[in-house]
PDB file of N, CA and C in Angstrom:
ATOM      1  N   UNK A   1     -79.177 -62.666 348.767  1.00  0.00           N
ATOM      2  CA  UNK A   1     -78.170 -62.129 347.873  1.00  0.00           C
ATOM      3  C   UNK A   1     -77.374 -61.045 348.589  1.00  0.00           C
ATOM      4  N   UNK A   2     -76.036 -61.124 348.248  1.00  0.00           N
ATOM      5  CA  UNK A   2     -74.959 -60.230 348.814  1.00  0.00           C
ATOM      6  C   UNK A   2     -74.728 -59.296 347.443  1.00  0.00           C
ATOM      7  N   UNK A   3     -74.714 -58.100 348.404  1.00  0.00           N
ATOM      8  CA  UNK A   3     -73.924 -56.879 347.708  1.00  0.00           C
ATOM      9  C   UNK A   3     -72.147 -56.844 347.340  1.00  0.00           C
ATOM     10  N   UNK A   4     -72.060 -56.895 346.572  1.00  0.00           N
ATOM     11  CA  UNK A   4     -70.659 -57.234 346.134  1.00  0.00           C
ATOM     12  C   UNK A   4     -69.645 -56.155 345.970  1.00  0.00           C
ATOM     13  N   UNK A   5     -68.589 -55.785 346.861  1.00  0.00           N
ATOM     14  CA  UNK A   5     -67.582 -54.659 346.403  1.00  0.00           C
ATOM     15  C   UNK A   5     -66.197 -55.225 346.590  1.00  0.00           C
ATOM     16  N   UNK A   6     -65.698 -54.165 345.503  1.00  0.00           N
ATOM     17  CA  UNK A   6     -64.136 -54.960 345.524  1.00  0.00           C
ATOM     18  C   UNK A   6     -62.859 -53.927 345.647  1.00  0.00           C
ATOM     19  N   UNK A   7     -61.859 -54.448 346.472  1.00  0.00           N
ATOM     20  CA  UNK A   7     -60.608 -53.385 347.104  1.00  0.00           C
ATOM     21  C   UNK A   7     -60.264 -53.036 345.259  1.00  0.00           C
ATOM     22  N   UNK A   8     -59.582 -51.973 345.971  1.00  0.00           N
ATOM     23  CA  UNK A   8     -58.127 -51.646 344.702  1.00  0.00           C
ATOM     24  C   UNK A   8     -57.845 -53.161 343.953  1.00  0.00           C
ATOM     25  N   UNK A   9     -57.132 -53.702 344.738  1.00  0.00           N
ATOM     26  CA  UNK A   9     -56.484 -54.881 344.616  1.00  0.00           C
ATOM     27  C   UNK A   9     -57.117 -55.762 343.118  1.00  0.00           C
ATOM     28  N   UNK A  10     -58.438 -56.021 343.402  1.00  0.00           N
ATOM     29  CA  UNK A  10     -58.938 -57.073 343.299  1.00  0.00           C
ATOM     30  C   UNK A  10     -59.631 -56.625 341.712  1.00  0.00           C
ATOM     31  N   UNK A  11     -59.729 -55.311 342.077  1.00  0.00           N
ATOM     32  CA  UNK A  11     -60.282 -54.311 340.621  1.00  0.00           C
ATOM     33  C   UNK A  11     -59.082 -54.644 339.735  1.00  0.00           C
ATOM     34  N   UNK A  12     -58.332 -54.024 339.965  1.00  0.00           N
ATOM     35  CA  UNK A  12     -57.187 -54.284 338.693  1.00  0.00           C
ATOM     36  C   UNK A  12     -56.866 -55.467 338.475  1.00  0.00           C
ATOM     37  N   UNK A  13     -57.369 -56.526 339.119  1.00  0.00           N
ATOM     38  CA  UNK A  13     -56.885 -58.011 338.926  1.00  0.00           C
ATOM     39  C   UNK A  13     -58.221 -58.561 337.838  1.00  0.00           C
ATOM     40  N   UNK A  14     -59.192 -58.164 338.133  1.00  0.00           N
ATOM     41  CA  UNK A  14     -60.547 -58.180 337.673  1.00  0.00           C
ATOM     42  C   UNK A  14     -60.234 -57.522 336.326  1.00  0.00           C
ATOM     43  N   UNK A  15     -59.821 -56.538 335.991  1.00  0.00           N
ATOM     44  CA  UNK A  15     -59.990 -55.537 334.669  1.00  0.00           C
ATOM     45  C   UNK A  15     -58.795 -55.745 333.621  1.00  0.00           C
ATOM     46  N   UNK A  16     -57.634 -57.012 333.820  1.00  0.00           N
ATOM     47  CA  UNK A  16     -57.238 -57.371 333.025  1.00  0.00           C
ATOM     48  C   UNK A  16     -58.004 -58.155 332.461  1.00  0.00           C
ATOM     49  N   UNK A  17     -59.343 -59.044 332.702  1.00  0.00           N
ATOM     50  CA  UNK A  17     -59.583 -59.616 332.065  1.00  0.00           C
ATOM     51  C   UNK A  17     -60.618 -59.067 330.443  1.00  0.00           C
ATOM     52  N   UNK A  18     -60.811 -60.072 329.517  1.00  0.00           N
ATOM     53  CA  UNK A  18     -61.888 -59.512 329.346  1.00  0.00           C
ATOM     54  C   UNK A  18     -63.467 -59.696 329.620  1.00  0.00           C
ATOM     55  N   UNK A  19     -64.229 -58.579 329.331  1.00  0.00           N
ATOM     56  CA  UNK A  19     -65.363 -59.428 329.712  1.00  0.00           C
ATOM     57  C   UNK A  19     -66.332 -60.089 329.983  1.00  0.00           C
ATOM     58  N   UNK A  20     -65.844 -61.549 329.152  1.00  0.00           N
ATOM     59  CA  UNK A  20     -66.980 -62.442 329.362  1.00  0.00           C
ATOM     60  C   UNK A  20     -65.998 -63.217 330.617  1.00  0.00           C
ATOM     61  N   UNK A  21     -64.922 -63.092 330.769  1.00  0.00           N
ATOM     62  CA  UNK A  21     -63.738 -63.753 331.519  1.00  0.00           C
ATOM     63  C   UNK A  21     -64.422 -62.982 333.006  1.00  0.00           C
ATOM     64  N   UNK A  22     -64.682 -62.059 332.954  1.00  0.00           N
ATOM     65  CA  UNK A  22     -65.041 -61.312 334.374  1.00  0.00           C
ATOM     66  C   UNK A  22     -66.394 -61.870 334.542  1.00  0.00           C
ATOM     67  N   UNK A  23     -67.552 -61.809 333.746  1.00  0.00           N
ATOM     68  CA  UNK A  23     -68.264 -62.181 334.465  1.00  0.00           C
ATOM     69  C   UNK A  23     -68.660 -64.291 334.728  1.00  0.00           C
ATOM     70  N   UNK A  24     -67.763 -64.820 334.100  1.00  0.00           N
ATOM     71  CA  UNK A  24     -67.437 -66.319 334.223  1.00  0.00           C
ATOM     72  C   UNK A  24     -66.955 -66.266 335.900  1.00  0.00           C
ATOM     73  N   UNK A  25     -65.992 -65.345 336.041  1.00  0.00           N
ATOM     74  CA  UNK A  25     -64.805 -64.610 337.119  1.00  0.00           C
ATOM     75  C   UNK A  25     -65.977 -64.986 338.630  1.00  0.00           C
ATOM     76  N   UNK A  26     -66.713 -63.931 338.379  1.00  0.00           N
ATOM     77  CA  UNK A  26     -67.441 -63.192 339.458  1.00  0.00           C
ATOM     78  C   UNK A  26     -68.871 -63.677 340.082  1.00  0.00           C
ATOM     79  N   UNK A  27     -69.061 -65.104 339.082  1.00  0.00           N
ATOM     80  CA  UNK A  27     -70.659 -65.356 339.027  1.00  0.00           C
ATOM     81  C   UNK A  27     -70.582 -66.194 340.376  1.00  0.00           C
ATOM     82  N   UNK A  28     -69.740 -66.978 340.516  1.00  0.00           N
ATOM     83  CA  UNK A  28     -69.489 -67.639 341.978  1.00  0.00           C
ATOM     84  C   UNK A  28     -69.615 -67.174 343.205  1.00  0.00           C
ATOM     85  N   UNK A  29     -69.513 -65.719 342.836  1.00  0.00           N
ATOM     86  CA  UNK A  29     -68.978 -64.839 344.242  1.00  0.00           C
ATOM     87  C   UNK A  29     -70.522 -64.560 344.892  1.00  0.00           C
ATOM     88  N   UNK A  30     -71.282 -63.817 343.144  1.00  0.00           N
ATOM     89  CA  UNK A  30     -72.262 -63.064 342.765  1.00  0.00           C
ATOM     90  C   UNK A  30     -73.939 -63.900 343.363  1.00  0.00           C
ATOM     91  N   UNK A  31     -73.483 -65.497 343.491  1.00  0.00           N
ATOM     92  CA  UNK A  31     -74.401 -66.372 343.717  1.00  0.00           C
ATOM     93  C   UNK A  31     -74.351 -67.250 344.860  1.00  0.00           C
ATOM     94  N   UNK A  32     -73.336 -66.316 346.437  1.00  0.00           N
ATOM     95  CA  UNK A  32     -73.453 -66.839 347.451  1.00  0.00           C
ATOM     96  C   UNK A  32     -74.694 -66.527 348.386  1.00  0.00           C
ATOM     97  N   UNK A  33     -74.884 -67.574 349.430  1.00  0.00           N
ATOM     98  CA  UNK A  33     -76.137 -66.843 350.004  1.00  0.00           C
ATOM     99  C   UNK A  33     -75.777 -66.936 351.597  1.00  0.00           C
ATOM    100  N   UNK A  34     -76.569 -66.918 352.188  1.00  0.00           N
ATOM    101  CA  UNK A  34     -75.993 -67.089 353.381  1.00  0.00           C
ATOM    102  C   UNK A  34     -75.951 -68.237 354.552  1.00  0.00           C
ATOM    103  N   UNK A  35     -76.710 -69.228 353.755  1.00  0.00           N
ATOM    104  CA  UNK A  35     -76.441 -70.179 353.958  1.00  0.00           C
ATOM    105  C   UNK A  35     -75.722 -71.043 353.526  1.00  0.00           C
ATOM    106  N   UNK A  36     -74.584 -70.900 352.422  1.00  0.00           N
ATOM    107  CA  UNK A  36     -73.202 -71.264 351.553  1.00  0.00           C
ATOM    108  C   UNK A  36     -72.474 -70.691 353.147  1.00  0.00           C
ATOM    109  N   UNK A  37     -72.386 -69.466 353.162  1.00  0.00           N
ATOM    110  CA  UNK A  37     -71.329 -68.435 354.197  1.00  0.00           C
ATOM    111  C   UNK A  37     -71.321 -69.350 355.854  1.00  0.00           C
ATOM    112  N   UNK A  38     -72.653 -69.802 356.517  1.00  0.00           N
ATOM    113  CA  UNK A  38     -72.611 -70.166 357.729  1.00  0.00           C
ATOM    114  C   UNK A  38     -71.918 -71.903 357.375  1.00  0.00           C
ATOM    115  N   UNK A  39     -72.125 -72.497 356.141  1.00  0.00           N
ATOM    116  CA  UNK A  39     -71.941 -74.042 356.098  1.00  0.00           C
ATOM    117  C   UNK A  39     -70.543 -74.062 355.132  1.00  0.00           C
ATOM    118  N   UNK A  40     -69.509 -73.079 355.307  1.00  0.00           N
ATOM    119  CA  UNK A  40     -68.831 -73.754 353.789  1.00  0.00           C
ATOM    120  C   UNK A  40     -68.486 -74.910 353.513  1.00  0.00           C
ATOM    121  N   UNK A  41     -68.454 -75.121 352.145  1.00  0.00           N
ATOM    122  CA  UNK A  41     -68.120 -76.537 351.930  1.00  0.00           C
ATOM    123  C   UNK A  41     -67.187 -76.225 350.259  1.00  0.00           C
ATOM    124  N   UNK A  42     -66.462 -76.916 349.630  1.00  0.00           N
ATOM    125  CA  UNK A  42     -65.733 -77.000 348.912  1.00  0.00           C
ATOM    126  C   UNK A  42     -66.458 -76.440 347.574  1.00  0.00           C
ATOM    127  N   UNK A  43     -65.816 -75.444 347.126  1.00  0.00           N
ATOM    128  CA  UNK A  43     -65.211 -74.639 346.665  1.00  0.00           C
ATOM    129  C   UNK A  43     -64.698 -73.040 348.009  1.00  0.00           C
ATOM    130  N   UNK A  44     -66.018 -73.429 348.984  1.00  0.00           N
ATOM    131  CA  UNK A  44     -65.490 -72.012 349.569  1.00  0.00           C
ATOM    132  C   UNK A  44     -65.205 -72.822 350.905  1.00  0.00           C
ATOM    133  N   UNK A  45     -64.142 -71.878 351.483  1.00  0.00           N
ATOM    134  CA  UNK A  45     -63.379 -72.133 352.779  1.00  0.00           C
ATOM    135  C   UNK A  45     -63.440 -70.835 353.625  1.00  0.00           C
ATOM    136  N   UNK A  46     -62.871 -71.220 355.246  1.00  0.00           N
ATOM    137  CA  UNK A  46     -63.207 -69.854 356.100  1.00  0.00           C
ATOM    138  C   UNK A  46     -62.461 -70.192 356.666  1.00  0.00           C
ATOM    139  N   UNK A  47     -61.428 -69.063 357.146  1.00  0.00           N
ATOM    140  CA  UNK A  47     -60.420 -68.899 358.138  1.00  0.00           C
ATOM    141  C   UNK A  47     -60.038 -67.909 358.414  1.00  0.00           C
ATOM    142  N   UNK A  48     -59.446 -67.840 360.084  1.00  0.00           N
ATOM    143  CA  UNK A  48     -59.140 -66.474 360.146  1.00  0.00           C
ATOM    144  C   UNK A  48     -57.532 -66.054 360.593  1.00  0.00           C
ATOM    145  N   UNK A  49     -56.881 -64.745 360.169  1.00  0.00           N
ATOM    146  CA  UNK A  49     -56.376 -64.105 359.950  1.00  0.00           C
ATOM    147  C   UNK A  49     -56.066 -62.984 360.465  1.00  0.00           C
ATOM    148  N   UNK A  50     -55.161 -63.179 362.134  1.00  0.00           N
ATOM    149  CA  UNK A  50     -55.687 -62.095 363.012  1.00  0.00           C
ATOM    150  C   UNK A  50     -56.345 -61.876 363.699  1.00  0.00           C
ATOM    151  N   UNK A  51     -57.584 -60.918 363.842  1.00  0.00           N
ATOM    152  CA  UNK A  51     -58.629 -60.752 364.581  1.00  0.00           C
ATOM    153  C   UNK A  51     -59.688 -60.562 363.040  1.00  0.00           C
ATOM    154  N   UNK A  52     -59.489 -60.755 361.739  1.00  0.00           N
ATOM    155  CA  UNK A  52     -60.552 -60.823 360.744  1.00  0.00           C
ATOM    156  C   UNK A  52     -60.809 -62.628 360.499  1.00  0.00           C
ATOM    157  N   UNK A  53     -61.992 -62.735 360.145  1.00  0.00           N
ATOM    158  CA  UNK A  53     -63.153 -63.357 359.885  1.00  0.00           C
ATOM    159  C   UNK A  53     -62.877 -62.993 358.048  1.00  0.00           C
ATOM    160  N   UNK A  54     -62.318 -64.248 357.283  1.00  0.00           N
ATOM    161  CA  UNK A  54     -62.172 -64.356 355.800  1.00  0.00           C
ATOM    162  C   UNK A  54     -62.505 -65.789 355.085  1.00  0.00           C
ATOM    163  N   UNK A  55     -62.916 -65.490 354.033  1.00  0.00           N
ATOM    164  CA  UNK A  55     -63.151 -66.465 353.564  1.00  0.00           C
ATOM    165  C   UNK A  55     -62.930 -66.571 352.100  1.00  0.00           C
ATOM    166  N   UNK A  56     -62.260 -67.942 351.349  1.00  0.00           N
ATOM    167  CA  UNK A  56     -61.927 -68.398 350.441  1.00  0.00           C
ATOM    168  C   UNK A  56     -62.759 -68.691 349.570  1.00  0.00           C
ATOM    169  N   UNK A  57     -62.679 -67.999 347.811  1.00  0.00           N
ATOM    170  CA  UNK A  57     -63.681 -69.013 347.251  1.00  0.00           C
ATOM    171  C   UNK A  57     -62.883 -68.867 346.176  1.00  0.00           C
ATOM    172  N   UNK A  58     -62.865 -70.714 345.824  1.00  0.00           N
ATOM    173  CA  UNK A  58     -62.233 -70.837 344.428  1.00  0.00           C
ATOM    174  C   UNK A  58     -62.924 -70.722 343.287  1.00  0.00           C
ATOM    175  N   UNK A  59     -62.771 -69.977 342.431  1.00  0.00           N
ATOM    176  CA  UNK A  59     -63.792 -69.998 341.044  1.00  0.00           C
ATOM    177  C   UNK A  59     -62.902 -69.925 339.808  1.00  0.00           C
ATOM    178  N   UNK A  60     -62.822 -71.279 339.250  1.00  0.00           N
ATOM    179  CA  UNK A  60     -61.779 -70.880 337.773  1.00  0.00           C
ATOM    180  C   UNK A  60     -60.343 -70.952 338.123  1.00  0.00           C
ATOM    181  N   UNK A  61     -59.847 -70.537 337.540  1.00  0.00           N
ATOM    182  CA  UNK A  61     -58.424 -69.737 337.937  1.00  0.00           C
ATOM    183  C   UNK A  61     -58.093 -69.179 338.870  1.00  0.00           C
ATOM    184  N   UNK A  62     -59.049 -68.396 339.502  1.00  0.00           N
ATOM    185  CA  UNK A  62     -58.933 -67.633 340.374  1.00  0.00           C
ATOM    186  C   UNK A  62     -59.493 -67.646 342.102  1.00  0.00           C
ATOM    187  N   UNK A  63     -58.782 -66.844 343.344  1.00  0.00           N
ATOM    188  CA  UNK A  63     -59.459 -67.395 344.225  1.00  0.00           C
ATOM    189  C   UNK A  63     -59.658 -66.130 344.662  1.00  0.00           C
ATOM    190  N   UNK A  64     -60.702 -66.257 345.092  1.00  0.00           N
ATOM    191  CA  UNK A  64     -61.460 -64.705 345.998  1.00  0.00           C
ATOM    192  C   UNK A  64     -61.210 -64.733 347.268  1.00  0.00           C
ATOM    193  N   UNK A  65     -60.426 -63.454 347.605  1.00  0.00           N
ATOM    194  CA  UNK A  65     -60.701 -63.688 349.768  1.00  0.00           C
ATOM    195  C   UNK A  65     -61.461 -62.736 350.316  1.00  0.00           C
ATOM    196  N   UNK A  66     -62.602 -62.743 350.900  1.00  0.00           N
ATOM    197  CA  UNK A  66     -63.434 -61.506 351.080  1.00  0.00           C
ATOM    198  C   UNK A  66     -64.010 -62.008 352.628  1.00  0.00           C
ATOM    199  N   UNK A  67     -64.463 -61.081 352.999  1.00  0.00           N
ATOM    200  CA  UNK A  67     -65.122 -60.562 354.550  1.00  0.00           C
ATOM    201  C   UNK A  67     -66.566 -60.186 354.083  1.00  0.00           C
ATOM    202  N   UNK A  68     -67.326 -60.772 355.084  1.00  0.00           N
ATOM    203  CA  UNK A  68     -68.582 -60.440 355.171  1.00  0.00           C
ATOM    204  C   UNK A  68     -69.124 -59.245 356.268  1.00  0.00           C
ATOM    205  N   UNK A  69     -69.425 -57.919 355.450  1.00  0.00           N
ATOM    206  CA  UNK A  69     -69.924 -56.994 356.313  1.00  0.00           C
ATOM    207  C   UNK A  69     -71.583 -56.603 355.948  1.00  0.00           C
ATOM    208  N   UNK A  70     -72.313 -57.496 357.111  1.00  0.00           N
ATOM    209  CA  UNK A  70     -73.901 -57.475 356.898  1.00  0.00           C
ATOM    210  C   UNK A  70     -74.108 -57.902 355.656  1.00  0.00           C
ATOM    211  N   UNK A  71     -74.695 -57.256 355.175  1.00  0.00           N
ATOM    212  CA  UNK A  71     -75.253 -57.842 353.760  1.00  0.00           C
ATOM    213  C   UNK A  71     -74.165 -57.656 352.194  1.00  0.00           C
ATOM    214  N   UNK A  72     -73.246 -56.921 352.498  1.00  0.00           N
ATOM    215  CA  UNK A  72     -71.887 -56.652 351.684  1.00  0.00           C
ATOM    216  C   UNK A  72     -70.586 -57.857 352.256  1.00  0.00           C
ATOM    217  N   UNK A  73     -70.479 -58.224 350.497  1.00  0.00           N
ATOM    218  CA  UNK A  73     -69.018 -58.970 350.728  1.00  0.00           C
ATOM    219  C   UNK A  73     -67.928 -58.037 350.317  1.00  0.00           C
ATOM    220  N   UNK A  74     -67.130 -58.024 350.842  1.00  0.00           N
ATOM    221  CA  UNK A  74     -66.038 -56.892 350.195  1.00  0.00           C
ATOM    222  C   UNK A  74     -64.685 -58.409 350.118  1.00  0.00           C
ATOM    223  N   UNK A  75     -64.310 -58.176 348.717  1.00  0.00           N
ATOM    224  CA  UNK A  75     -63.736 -58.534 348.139  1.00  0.00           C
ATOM    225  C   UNK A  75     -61.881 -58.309 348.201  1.00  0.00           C
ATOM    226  N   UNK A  76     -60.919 -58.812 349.704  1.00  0.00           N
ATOM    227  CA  UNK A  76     -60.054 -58.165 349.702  1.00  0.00           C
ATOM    228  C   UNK A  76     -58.733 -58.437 348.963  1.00  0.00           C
ATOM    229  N   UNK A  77     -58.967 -59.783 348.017  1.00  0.00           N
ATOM    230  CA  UNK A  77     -57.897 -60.207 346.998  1.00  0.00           C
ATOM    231  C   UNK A  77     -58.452 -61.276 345.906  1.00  0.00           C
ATOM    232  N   UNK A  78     -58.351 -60.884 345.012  1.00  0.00           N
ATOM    233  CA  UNK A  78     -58.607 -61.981 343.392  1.00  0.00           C
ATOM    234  C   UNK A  78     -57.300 -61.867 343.195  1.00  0.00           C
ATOM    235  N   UNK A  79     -56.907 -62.884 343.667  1.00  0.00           N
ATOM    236  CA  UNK A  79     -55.895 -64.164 342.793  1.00  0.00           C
ATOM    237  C   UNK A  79     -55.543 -65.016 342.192  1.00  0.00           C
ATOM    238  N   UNK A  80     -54.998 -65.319 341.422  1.00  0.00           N
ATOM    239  CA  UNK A  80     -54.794 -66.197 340.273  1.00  0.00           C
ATOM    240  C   UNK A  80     -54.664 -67.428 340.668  1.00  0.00           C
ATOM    241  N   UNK A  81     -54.954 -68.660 340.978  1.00  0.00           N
ATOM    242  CA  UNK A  81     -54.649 -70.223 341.927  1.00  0.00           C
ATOM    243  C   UNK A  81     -53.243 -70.368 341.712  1.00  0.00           C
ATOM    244  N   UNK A  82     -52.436 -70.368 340.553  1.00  0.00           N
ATOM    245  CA  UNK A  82     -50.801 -70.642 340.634  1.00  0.00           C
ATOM    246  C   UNK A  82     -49.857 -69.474 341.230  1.00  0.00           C
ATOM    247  N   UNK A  83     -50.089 -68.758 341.890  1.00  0.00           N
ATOM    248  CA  UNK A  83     -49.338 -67.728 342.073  1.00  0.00           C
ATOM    249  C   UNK A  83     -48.687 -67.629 343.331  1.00  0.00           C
ATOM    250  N   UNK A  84     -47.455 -66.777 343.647  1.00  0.00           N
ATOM    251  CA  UNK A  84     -47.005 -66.628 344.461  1.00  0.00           C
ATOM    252  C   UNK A  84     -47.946 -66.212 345.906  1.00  0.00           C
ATOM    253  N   UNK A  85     -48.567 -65.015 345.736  1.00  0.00           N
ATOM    254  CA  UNK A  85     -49.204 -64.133 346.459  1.00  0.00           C
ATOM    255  C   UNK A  85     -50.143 -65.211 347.377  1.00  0.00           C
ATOM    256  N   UNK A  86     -50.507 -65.786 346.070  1.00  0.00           N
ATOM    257  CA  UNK A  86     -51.998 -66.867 346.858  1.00  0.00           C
ATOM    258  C   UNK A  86     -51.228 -67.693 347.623  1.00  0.00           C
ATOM    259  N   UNK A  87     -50.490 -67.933 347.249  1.00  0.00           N
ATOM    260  CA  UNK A  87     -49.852 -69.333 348.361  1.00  0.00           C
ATOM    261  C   UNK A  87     -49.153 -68.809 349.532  1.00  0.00           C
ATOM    262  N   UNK A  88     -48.503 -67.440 349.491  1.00  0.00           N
ATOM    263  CA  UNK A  88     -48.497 -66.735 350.914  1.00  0.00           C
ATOM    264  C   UNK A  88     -49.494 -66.713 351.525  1.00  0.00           C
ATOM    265  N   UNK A  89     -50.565 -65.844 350.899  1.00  0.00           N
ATOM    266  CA  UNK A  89     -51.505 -66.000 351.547  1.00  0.00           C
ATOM    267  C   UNK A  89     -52.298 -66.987 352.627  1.00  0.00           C
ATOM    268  N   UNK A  90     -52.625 -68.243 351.730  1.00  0.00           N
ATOM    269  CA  UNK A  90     -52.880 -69.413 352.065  1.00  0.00           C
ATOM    270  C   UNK A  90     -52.139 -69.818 353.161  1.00  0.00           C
ATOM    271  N   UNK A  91     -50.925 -69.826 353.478  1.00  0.00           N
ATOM    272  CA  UNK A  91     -50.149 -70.591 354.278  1.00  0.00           C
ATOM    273  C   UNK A  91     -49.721 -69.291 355.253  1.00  0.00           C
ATOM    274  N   UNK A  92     -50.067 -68.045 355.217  1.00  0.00           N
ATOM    275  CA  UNK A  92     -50.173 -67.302 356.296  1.00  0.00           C
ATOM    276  C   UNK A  92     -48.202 -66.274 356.471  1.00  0.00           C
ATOM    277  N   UNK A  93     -48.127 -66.899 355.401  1.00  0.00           N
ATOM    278  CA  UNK A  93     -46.392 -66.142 355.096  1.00  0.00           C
ATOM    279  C   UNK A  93     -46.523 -64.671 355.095  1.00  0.00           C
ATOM    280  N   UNK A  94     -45.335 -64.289 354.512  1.00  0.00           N
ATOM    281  CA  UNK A  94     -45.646 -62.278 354.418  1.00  0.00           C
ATOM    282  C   UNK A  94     -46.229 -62.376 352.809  1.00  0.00           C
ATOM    283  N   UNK A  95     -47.010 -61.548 352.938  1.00  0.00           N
ATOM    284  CA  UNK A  95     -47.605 -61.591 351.577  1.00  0.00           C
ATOM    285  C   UNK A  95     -46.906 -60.710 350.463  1.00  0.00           C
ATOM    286  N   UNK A  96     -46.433 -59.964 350.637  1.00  0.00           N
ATOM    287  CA  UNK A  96     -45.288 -59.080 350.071  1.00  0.00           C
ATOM    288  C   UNK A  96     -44.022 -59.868 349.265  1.00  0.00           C
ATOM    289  N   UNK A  97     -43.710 -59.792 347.995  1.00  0.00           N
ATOM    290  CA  UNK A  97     -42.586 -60.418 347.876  1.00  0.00           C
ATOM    291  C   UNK A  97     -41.459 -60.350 347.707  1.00  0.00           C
ATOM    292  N   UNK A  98     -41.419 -58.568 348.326  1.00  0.00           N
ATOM    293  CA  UNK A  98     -40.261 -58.198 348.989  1.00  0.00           C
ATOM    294  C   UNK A  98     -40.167 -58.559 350.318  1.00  0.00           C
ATOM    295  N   UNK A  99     -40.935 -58.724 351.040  1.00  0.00           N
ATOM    296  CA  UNK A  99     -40.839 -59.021 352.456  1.00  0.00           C
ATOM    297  C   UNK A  99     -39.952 -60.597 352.290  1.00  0.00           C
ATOM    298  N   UNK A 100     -40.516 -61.417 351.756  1.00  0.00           N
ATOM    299  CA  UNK A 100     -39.716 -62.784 351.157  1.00  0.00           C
ATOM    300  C   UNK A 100     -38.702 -62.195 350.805  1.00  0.00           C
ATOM    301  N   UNK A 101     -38.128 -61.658 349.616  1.00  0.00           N
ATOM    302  CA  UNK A 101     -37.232 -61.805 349.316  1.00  0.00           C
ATOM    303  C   UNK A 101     -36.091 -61.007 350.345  1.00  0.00           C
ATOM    304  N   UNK A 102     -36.190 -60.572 351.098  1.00  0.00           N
ATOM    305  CA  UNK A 102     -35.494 -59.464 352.594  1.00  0.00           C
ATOM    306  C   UNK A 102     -35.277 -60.755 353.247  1.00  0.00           C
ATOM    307  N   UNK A 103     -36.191 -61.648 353.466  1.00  0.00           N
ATOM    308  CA  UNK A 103     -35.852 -62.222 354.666  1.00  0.00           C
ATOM    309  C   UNK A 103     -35.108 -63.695 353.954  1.00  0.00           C
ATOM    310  N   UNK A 104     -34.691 -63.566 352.521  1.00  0.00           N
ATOM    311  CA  UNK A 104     -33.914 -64.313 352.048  1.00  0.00           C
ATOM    312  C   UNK A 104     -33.014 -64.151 352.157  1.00  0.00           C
ATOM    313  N   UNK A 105     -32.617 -63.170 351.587  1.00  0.00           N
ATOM    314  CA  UNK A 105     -31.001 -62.434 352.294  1.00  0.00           C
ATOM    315  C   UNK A 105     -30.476 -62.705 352.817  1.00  0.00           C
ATOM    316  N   UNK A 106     -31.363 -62.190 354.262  1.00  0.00           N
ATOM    317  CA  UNK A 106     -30.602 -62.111 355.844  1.00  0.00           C
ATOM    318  C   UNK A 106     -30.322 -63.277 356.093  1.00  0.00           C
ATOM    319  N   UNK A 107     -31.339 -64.614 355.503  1.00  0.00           N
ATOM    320  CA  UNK A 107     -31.091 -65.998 355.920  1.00  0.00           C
ATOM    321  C   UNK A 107     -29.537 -66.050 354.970  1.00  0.00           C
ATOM    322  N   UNK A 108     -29.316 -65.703 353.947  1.00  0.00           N
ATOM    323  CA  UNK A 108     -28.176 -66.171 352.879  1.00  0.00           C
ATOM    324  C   UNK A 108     -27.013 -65.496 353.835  1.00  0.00           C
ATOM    325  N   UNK A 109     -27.446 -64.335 354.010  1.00  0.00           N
ATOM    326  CA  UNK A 109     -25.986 -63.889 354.977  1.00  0.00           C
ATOM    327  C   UNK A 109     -25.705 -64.536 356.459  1.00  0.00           C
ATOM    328  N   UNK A 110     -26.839 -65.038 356.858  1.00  0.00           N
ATOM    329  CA  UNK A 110     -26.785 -65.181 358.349  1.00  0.00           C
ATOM    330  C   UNK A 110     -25.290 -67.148 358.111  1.00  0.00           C
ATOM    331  N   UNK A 111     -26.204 -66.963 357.022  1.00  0.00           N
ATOM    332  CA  UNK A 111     -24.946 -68.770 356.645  1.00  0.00           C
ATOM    333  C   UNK A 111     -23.800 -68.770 355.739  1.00  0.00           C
ATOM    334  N   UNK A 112     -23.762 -67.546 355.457  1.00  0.00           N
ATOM    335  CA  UNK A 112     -22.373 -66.951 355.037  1.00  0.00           C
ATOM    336  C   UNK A 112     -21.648 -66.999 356.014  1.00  0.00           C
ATOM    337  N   UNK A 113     -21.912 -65.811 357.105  1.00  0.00           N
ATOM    338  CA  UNK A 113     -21.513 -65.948 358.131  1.00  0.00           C
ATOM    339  C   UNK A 113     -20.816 -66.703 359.133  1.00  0.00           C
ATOM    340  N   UNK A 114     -21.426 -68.111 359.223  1.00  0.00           N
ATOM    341  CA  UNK A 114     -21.402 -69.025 359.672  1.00  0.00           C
ATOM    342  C   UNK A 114     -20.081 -69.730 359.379  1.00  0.00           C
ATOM    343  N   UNK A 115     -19.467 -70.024 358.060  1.00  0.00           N
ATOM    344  CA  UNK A 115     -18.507 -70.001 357.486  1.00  0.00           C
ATOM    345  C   UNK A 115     -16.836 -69.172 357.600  1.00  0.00           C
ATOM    346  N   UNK A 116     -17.164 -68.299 358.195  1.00  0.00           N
ATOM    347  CA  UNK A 116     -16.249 -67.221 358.350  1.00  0.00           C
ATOM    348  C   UNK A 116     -15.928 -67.489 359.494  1.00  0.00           C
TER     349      UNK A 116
END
């Protein structure tokens, strides 16, 4: 059994719910072992991100991305499966959706431009 902690992030994503919704939420996370972590297999996924070591777990609605430190998972995003954020995420985009929307712009002006 893993010790379970969770960023900023993932707290306030967690505490809209209510909860019997949180702990439906969290029991997936709550009931990995470490032999789930060395073999994933579908619901949880592993990839990395940089120089971090992360891993995916879908539960419900929602998808967990957390890092394993020793016997603590720290929990660095609960996301909703339809959402913007997650699918940056996922596909390795800017996760920010101002950063998207900036680099929409510059693309809209750069083909304005073009025109002129």
């Amino acid at each position: 059994m893993y010790q379970v902690t969770f960023s900023d992030q993932a707290m306030l994503e967690l505490n809209k719910l209510d909860q019997i919704a949180q702990l439906d939420a969290i029991d997936p996370i709550s009931t990995l072992k470490a032999a789930d972590l060395a073999n994933p297999r579908e619901p949880l996924g592993h990839f990395h991100r940089g120089k971090k070591s992360l891993f995916r777990l879908r539960a419900g609605d929602f998808r967990f991305y957390f890092e394993v430190n020793g016997d603590t998972l720290l929990i660095n995003y609960m996301l909703h499966r339809n959402s913007l954020e997650d699918f940056l995420l996922r596909n390795k985009l800017p996760v920010s959706e101002q950063q998207l929307v900036e680099q929409h712009s510059k693309f809209w002006k750069y083909l304005e431009s073009l025109t002129k």
